[in-house]
N, C-alpha and C. Protein backbone atom coordinates (compact mmCIF):
# COMPACT_ATOMS: atom_id res chain seq x y z
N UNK A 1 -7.09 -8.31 -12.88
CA UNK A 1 -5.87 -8.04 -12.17
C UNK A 1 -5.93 -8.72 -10.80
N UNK A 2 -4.93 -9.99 -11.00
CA UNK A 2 -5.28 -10.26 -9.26
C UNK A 2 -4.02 -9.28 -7.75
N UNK A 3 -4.83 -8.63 -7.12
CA UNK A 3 -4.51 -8.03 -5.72
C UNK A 3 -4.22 -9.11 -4.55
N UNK A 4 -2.89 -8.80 -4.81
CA UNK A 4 -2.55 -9.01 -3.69
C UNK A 4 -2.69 -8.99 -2.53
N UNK A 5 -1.97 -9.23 -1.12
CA UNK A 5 -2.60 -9.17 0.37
C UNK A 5 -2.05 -7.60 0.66
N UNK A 6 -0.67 -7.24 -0.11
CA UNK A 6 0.13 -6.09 0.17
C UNK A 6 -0.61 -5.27 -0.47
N UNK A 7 -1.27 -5.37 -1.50
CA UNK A 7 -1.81 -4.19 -2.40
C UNK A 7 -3.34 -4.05 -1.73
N UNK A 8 -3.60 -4.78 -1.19
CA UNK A 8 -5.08 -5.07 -0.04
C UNK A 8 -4.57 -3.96 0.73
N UNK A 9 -3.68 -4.51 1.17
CA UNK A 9 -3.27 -3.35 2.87
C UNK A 9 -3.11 -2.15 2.42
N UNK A 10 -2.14 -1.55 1.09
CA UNK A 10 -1.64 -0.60 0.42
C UNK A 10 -3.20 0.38 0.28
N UNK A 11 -4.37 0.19 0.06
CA UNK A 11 -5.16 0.24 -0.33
C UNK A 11 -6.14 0.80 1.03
N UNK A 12 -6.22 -0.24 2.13
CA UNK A 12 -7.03 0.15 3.44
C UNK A 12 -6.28 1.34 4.08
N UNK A 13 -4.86 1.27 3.85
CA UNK A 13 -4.16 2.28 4.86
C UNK A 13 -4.73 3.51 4.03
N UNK A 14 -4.44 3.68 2.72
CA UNK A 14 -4.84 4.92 2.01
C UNK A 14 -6.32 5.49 2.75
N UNK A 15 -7.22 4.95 2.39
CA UNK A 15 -8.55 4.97 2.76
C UNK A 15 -8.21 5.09 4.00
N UNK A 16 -8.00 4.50 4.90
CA UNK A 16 -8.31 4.56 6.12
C UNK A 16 -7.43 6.39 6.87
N UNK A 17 -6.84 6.27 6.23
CA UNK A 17 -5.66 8.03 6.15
C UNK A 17 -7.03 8.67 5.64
N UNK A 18 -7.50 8.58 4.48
CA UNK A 18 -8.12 9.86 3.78
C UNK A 18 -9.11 9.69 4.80
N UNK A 19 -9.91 9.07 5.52
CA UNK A 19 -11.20 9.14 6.66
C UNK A 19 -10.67 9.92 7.75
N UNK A 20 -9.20 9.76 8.33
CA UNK A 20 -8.89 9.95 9.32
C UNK A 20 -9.08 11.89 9.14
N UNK A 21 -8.25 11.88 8.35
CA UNK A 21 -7.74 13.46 7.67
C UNK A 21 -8.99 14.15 7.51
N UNK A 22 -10.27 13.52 7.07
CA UNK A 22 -11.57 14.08 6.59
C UNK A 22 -12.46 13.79 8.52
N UNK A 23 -12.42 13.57 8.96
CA UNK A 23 -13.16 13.27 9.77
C UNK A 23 -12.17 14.37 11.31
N UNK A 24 -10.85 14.30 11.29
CA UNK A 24 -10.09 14.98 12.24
C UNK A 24 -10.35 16.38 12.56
N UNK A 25 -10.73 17.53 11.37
CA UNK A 25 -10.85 18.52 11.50
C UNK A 25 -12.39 19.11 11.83
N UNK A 26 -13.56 17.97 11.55
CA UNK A 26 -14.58 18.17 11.71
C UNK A 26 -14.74 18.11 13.80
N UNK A 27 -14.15 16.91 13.86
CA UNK A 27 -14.15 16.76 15.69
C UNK A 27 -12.96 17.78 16.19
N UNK A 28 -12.21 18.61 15.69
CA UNK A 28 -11.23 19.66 16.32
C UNK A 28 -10.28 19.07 16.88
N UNK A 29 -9.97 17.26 16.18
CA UNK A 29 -9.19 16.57 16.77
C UNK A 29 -7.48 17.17 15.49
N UNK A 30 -6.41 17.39 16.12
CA UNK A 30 -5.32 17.54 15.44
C UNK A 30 -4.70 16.59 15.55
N UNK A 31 -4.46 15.85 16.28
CA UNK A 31 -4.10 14.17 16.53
C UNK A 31 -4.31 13.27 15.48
N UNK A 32 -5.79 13.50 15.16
CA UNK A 32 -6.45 12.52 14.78
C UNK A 32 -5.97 12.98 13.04
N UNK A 33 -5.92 13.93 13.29
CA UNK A 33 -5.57 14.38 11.10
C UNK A 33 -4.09 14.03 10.89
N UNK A 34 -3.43 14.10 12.28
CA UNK A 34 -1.95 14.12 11.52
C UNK A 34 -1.98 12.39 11.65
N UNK A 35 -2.86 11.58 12.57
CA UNK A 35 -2.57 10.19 12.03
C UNK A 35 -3.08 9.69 10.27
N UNK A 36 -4.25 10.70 9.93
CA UNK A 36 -4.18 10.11 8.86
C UNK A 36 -3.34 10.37 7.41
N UNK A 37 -2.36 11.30 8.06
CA UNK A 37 -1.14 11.94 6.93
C UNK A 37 -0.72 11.18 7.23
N UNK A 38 -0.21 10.31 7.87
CA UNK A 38 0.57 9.13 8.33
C UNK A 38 0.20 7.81 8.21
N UNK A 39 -0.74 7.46 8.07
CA UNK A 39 -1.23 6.26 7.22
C UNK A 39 -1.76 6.39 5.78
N UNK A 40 -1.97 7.81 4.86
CA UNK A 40 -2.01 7.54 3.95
C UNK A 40 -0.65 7.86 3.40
N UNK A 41 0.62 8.38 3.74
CA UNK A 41 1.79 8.58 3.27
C UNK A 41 2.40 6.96 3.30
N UNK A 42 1.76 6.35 4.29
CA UNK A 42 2.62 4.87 4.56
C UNK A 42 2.16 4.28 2.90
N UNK A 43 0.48 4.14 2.78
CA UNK A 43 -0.03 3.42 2.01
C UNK A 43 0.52 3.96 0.57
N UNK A 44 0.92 5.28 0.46
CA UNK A 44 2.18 5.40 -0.78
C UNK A 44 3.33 5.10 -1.05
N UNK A 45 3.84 5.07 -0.03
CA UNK A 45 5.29 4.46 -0.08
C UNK A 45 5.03 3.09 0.15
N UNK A 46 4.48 2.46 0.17
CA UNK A 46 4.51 1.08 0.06
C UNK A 46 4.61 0.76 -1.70
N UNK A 47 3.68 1.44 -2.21
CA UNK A 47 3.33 1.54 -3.81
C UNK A 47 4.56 1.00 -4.42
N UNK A 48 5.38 1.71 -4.55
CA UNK A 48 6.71 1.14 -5.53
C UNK A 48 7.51 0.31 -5.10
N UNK A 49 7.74 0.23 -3.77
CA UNK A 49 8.08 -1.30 -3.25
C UNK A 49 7.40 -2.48 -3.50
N UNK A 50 6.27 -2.67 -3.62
CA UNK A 50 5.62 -3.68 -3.48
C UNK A 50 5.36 -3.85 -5.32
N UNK A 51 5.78 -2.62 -6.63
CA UNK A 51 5.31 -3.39 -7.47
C UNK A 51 7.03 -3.81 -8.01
N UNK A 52 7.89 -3.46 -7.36
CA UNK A 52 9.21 -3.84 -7.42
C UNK A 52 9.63 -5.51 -7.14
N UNK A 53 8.71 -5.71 -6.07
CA UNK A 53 8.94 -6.98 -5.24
C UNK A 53 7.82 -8.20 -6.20
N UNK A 54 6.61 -7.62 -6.88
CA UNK A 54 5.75 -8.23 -7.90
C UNK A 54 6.68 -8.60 -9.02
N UNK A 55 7.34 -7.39 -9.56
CA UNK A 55 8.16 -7.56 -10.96
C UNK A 55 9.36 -9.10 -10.63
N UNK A 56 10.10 -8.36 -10.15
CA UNK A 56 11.03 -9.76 -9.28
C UNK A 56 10.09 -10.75 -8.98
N UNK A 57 9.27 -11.22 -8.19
CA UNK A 57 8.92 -12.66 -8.74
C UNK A 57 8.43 -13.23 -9.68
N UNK A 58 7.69 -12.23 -10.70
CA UNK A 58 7.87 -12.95 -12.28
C UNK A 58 9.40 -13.18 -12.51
N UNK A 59 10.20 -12.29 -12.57
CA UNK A 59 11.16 -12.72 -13.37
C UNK A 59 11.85 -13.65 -12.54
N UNK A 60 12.05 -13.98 -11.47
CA UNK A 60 12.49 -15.74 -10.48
C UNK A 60 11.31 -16.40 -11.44
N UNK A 61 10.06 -16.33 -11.45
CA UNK A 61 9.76 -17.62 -11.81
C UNK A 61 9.46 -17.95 -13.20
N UNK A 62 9.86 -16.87 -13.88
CA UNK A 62 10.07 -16.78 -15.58
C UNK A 62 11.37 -17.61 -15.62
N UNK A 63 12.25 -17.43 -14.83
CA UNK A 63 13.93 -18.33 -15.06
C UNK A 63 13.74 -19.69 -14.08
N UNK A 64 12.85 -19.69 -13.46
CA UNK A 64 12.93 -21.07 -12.53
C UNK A 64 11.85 -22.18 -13.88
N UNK A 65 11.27 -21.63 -14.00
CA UNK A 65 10.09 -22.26 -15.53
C UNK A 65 11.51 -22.49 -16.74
N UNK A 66 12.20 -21.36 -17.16
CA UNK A 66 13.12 -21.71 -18.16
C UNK A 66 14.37 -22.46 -17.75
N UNK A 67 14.62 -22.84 -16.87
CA UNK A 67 15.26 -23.58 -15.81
C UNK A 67 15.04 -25.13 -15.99
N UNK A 68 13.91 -25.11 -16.01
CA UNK A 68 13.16 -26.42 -15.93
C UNK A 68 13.19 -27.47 -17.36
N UNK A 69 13.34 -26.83 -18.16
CA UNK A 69 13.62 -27.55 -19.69
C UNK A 69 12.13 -27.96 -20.13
């Protein structure tokens, strides 16, 4: 399966949320947990956009190929 740069990022933000969230409550930081509800909520909602925006350029370059003769 090749990964993308978006599904790269989709991927660090998650992780980087679940560290934040796991690591926030141990330092008594509340700051620090609600940033990582907030970067791993980003790194989900990116999810179906980005395999929306994958699907659409097969099918541009499925018709730009059948296009071509």
């Amino acid at each position: 399966m090749i990964r993308t740069k978006n599904a790269r990022k989709r991927t660090v933000d998650l992780v980087k949320g679940k560290v934040k969230r796991s690591v926030g409550p141990l330092r008594r930081d509340d700051r620090l947990k609600a940033e990582g509800r907030v970067d791993q909520g980003v790194g989900k909602s990116e999810a179906p956009v980005n395999r929306r925006s994958g699907k659409a350029g097969y099918v541009l370059t499925q018709v730009g190929n059948a296009l071509k003769w």
